[in-house]
Protein backbone atom coordinates (compact mmCIF):
# COMPACT_ATOMS: atom_id res chain seq x y z
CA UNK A 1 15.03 77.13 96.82
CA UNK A 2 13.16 78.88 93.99
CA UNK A 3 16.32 78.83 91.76
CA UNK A 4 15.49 75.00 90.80
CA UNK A 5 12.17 73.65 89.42
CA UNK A 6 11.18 70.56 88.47
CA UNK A 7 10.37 70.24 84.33
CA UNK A 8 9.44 67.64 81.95
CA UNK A 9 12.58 66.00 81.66
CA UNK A 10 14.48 67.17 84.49
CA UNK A 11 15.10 70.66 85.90
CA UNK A 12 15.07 74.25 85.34
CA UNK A 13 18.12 76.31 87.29
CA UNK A 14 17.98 79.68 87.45
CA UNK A 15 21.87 80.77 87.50
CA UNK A 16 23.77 84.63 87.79
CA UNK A 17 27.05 83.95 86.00
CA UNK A 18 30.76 85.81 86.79
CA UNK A 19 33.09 85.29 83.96
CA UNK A 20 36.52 85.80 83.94
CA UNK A 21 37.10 84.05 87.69
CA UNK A 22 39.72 82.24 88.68
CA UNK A 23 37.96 78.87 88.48
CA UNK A 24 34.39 76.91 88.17
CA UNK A 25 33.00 77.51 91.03
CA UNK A 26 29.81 77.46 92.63
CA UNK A 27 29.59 80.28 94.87
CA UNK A 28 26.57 80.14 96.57
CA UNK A 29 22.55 81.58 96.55
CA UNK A 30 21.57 84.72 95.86
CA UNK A 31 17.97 85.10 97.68
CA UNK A 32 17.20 87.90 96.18
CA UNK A 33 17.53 87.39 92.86
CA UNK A 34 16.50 83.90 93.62
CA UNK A 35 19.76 82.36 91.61
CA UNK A 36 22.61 80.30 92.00
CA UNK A 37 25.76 82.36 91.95
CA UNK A 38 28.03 80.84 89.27
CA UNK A 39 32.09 81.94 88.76
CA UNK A 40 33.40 80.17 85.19
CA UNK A 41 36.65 81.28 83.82
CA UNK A 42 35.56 81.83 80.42
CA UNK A 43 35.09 85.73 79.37
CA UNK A 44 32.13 86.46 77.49
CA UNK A 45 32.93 86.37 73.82
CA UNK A 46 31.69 84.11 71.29
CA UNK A 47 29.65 81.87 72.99
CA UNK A 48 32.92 80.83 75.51
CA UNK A 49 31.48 81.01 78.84
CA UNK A 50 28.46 79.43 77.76
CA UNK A 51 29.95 76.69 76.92
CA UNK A 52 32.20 76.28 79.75
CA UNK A 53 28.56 76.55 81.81
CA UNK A 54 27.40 73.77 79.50
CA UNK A 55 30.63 71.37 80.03
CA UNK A 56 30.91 72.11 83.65
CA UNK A 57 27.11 71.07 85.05
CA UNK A 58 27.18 68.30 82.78
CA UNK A 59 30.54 67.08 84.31
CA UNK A 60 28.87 68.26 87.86
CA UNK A 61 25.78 65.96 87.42
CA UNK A 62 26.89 63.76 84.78
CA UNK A 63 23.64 64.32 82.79
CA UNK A 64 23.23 66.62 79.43
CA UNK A 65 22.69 70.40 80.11
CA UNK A 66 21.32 72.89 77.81
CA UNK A 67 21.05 76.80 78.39
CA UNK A 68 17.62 77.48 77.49
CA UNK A 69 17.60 81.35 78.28
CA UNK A 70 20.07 84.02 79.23
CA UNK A 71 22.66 83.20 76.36
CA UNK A 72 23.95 86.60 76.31
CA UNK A 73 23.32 87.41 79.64
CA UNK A 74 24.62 87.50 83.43
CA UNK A 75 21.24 85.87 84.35
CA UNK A 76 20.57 82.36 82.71
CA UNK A 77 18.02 79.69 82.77
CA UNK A 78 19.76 76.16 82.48
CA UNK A 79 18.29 72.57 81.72
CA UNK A 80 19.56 69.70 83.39
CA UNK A 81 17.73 66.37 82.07
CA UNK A 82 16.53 63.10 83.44
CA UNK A 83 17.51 64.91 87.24
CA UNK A 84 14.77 65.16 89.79
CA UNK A 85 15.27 68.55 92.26
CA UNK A 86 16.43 66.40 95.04
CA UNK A 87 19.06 64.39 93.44
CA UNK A 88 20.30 68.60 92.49
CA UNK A 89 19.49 69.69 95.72
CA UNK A 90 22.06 67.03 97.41
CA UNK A 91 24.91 68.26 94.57
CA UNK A 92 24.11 71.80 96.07
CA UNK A 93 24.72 71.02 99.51
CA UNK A 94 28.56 70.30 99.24
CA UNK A 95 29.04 73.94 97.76
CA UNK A 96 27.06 76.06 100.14
């Protein structure tokens, strides 16, 4: 999956965001754009569904997340710390 790359300190997740859903979910992977498909419930003003994206992976994998590109766009780059690929890769497989 070229959406997730190992860093650092952790992991780099490439992530297309849909605001304005019904809930947080994680909707699946979008090959071509090689990105996780993300639905928050947040709209887009003032920094809302970026934090909701913030709150919600850190809840997800219970480690701190920071949005490192993309903050005021569909397309984002997230960073998940002290998680290796894998340990990702097995959250991912209950969604898709």
């Amino acid at each position: 999956m070229q959406a997730v790359k190992e860093s650092g300190e952790g992991i780099l997740v490439d992530i297309e965001v849909s605001p304005k859903s019904g809930k947080f979910e994680i909707a699946g992977y979008n090959e071509w754009r090689e990105a996780i498909e993300v639905k928050i419930k947040a709209v887009p003003q003032k920094g809302k569904a970026n934090k909701e994206i913030i709150k919600e992976f850190s809840k997800l994998t219970k480690n701190p997340v920071e949005i490192i590109s993309g903050h005021k766009s569909h397309r984002k780059t997230i960073k998940i710390y002290n998680m290796a690929k894998t340990e990702f890769l097995k959250i991912l497989d209950s969604y898709f």
